[in-house]
Protein backbone atom coordinates (compact mmCIF):
# COMPACT_ATOMS: atom_id res chain seq x y z
CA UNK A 1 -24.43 27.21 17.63
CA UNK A 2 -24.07 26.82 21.11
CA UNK A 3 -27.52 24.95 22.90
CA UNK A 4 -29.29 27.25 26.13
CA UNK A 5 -30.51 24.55 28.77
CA UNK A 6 -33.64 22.54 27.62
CA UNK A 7 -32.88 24.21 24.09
CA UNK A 8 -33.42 20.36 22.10
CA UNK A 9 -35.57 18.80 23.95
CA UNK A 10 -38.25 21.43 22.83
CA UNK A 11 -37.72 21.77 19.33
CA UNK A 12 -40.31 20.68 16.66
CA UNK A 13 -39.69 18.00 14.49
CA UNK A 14 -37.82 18.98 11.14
CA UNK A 15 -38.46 17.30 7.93
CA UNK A 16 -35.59 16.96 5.24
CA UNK A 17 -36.90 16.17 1.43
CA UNK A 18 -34.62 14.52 -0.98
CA UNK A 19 -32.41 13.36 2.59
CA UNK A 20 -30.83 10.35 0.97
CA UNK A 21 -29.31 12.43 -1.54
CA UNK A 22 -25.72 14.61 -1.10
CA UNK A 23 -26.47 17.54 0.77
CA UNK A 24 -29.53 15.48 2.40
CA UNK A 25 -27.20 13.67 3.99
CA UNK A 26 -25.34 16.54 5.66
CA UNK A 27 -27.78 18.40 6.76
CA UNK A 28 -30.08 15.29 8.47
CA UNK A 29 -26.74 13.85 10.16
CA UNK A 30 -26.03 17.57 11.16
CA UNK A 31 -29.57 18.59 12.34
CA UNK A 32 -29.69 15.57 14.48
CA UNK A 33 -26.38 15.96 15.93
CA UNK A 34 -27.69 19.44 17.06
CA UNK A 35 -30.67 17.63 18.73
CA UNK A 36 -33.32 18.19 16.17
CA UNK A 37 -35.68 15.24 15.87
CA UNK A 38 -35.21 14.45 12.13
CA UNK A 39 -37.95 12.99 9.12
CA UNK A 40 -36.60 12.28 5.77
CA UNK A 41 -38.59 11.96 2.71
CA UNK A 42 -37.17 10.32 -0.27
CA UNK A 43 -37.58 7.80 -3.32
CA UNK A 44 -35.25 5.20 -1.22
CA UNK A 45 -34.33 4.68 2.42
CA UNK A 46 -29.90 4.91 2.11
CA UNK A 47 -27.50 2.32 3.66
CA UNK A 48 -26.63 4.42 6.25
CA UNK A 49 -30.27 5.54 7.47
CA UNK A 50 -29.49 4.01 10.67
CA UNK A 51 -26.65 5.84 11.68
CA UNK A 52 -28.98 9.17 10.50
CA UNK A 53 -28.02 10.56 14.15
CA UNK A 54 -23.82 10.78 13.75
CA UNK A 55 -21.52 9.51 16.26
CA UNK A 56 -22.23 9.42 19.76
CA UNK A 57 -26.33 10.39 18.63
CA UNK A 58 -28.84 7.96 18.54
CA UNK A 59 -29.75 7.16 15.20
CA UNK A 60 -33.67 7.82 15.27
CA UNK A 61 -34.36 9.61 12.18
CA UNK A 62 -37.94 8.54 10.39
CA UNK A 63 -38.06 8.11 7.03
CA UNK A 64 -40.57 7.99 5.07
CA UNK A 65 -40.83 6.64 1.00
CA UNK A 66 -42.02 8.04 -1.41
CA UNK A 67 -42.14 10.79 -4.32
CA UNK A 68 -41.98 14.25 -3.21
CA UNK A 69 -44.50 15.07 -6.07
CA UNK A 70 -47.15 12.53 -4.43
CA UNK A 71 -50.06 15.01 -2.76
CA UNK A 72 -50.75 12.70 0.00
CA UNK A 73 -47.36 11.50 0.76
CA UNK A 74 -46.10 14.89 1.12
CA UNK A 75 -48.89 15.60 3.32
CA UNK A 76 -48.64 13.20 5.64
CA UNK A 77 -44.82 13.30 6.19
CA UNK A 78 -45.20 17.14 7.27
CA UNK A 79 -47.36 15.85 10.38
CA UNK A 80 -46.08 17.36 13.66
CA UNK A 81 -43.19 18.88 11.66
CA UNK A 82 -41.88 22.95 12.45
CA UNK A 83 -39.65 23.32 9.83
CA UNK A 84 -39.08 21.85 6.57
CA UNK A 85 -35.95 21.81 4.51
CA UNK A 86 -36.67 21.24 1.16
CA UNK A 87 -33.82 19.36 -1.01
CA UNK A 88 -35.25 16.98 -2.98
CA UNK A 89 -34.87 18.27 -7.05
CA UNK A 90 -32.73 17.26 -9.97
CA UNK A 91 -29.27 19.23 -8.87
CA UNK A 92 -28.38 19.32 -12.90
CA UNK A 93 -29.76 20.92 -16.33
CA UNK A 94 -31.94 18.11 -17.45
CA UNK A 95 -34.68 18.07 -19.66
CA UNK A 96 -37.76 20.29 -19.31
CA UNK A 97 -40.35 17.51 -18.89
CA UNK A 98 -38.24 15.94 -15.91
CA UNK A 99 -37.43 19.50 -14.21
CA UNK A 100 -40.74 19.82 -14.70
CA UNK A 101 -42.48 16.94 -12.82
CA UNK A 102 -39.22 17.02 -9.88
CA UNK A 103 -38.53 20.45 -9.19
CA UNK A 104 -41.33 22.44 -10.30
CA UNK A 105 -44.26 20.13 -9.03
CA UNK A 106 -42.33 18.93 -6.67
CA UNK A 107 -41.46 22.20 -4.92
CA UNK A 108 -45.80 23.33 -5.22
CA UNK A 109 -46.79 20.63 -3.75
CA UNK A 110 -44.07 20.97 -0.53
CA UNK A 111 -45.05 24.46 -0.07
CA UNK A 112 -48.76 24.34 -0.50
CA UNK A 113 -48.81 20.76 2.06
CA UNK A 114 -46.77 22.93 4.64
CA UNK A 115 -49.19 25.91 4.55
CA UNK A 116 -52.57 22.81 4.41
CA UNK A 117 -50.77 21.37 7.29
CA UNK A 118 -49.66 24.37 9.35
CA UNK A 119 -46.29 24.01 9.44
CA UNK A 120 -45.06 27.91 10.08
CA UNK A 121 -41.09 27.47 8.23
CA UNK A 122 -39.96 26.40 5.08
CA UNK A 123 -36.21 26.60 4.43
CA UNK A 124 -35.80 26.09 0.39
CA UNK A 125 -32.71 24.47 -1.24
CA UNK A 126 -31.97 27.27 -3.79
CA UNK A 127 -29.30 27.81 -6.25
CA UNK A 128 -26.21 30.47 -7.18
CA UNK A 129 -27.41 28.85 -11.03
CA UNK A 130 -30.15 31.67 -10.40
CA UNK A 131 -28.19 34.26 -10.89
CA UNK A 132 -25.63 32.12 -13.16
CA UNK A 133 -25.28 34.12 -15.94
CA UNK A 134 -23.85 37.67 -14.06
CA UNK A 135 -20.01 37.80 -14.84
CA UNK A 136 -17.86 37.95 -12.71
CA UNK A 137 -15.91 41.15 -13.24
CA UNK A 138 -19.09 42.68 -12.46
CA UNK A 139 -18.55 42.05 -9.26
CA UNK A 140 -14.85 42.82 -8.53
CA UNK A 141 -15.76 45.96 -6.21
CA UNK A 142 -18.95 45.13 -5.22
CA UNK A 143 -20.58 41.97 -4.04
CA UNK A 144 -23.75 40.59 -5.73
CA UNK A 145 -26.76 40.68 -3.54
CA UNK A 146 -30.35 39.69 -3.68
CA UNK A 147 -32.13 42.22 -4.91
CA UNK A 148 -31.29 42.19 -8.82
CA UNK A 149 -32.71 40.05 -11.22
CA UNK A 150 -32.65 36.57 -11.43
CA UNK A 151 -30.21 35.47 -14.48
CA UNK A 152 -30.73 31.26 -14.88
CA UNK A 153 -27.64 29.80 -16.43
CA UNK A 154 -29.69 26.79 -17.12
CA UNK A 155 -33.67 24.95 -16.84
CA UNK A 156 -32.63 23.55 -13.40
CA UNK A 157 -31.87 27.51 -12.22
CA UNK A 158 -34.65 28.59 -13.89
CA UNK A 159 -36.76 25.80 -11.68
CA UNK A 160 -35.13 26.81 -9.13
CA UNK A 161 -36.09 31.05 -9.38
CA UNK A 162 -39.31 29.72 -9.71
CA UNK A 163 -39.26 28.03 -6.12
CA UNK A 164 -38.20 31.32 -4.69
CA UNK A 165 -41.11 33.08 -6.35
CA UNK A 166 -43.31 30.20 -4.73
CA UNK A 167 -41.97 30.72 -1.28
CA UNK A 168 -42.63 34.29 -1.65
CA UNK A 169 -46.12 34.24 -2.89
CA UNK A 170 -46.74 31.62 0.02
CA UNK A 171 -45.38 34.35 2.69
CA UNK A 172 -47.64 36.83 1.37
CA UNK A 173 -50.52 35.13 0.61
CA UNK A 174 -50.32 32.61 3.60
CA UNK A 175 -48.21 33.80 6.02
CA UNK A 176 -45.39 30.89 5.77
CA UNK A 177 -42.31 31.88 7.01
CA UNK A 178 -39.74 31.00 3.86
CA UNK A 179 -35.89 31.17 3.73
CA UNK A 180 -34.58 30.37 0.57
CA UNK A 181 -30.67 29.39 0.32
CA UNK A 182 -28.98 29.73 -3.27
CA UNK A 183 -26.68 27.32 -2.49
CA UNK A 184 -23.04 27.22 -3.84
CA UNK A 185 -20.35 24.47 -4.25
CA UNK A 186 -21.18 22.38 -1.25
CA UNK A 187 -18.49 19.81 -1.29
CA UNK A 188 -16.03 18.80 0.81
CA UNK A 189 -13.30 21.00 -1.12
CA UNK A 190 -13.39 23.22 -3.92
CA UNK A 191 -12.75 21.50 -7.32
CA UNK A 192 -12.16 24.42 -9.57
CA UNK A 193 -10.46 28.14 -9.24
CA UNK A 194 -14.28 29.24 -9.18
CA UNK A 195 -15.03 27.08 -6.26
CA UNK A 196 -12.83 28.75 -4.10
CA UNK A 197 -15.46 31.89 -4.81
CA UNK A 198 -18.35 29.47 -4.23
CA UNK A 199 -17.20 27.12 -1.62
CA UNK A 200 -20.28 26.29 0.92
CA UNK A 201 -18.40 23.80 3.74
CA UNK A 202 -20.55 20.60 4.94
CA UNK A 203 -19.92 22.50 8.39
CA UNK A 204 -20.72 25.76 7.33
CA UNK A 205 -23.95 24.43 5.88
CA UNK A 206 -25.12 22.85 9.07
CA UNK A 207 -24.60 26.21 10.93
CA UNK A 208 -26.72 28.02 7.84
CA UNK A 209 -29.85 25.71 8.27
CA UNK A 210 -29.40 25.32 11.82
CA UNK A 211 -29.69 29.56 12.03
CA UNK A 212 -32.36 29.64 9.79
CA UNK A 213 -34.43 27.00 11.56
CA UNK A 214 -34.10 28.37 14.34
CA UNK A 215 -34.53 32.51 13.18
CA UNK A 216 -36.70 34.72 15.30
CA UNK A 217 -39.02 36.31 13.61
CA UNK A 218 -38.37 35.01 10.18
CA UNK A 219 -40.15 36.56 7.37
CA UNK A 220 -39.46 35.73 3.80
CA UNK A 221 -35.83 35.73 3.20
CA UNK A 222 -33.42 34.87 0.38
CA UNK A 223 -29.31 33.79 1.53
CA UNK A 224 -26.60 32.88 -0.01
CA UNK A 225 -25.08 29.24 1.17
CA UNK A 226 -21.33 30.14 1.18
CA UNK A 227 -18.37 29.67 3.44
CA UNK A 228 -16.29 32.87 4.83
CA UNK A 229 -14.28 32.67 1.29
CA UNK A 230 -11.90 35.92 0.80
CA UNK A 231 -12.98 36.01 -2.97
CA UNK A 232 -16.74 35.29 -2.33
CA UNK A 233 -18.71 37.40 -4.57
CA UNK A 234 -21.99 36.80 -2.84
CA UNK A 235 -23.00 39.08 -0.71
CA UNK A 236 -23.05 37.59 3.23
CA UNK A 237 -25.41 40.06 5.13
CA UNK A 238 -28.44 38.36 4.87
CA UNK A 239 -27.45 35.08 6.63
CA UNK A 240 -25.71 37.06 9.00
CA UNK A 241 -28.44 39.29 9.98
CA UNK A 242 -30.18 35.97 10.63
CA UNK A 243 -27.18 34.72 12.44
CA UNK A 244 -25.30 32.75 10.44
CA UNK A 245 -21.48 32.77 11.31
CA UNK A 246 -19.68 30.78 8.75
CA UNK A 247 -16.44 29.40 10.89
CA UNK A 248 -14.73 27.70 7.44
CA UNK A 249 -13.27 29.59 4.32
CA UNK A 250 -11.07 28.02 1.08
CA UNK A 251 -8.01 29.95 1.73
CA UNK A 252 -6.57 27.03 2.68
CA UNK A 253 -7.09 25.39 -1.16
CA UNK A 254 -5.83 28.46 -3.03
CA UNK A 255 -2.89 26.57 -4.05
CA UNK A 256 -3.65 24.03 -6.04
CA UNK A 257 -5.04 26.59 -8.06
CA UNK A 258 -2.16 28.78 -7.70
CA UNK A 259 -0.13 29.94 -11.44
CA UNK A 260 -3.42 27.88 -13.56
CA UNK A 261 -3.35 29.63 -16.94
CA UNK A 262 -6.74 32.24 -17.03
CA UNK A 263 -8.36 32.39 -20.42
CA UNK A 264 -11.05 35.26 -20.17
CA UNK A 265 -13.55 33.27 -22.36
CA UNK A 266 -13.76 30.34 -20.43
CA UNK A 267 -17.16 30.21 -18.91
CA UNK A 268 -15.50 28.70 -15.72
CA UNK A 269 -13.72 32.13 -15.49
CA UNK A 270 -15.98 34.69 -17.25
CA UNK A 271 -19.96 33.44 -15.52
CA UNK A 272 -20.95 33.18 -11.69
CA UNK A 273 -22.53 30.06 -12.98
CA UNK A 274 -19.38 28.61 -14.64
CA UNK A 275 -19.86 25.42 -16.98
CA UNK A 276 -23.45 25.70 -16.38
CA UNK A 277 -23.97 28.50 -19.01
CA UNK A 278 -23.14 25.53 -21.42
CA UNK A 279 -24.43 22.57 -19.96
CA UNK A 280 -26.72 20.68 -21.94
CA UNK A 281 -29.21 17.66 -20.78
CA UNK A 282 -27.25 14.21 -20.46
């Protein structure tokens, strides 16, 4: 990710939905600390919106309030923006009515308010929960790309396939240039012997939307968001091909799952979507 001369002081503005939340927060302290001039959109304005820049970067993110379901709000925040990042959903299984109203609505009225305000990229916070229900041994020789069908392990993946469908009838019918990330365990270290498949690093997710933001010729594009793991089952040619190198990889946690009794059944072991295949609405 290293900057040519003049490099940030010409980029467009980039707009993060749902950037108070988890991964909001890593990507719009990231993004800025690349030199992209940051917007966040959210229900709440966090504690730490003032140090939105990182250390050593000027903390001069905009925010703006507001629900991302809200026609005019959404409209107005993608003023003068060249990329969006869309994050803002429910992350969970939920109930229909409420992944209705967040993720569904919510994700139409993103893409069709970039396209009504000219904004040329959308990068879309996908899911691996859209392709959940493959099992894993399917995928001992082979790696699981992006061409076969979309298997929800839950409501919130289906939501979720259905933002990818949106993003591509947007590129076709509009032109919109659309990546869309099925993103994995983004945490700061795996917390289950499936992570270390899944593993997305804050890091390595900086360098993903960073790449994709910043993609020549971007058409309409679905990645997986996953570190350099050895037992990744995704499969990592798309993001490279748009030049995402992935510098972190969860070797270095093997261990602590290391001699863990493996029961065949266990959705954690059997699904790509582990526990998800039997989560039910809180």
């Amino acid at each position: 990710m290293s900057e040519k001369p003049g490099e940030q002081s010409n980029r467009q503005r980039i707009l993060i939905t749902g950037a108070a939340g988890g991964v909001g927060t890593i990507l719009r302290t990231g993004l800025a600390a690349l030199g992209w001039p940051v917007r966040c959109l959210d229900l709440r304005i966090p504690d730490d919106a003032g140090d939105a820049g990182g250390p050593g970067v000027p903390g001069d993110a905009e925010w703006v309030v507001g629900d991302v379901t809200d026609e005019p709000t959404v409209l107005a925040a993608m003023a003068d923006v060249g990329v969006v990042v869309h994050l803002a959903g429910i992350p969970k299984e939920d109930h229909f009515a409420a992944i209705l109203h967040t993720n569904i609505d919510g994700t139409y009225q993103v893409f069709d308010a970039a396209v009504r305000a000219g904004v040329p990229r959308v990068l879309y916070a996908s899911t691996n929960h859209v392709v959940g229900y493959y099992q894993r041994s399917a995928f001992a020789d082979r790696p699981l790309g992006t061409v076969e069908r979309t298997r929800p392990d839950t409501l919130y993946g289906v939501s979720k396939a259905f933002g990818e469908a949106l993003g591509s009838y947007y590129h076709d019918r509009h032109g919109l240039q659309v990546a869309c990330v099925r993103i994995g365990a983004l945490l700061p270290e795996p917390r289950t012997r499936r992570m270390l498949d899944t593993w997305f690093s804050p890091a390595d997710a900086v360098r993903l939307f960073h790449a994709l933001a910043t993609a020549p010729n971007l058409g309409y594009e679905i990645v997986y968001g996953v570190s350099a793991n050895p037992t990744a089952w995704a499969d990592p040619e798309p993001g490279r091909r748009l030049g995402y190198v992935p510098q972190d990889d969860s070797s270095v946690f093997a261990h602590r799952f290391a001699g863990l009794p493996v029961d065949p059944d266990d959705p954690e072991v059997r699904y790509l979507g582990g526990d998800f295949t039997t989560a039910t609405p809180d």
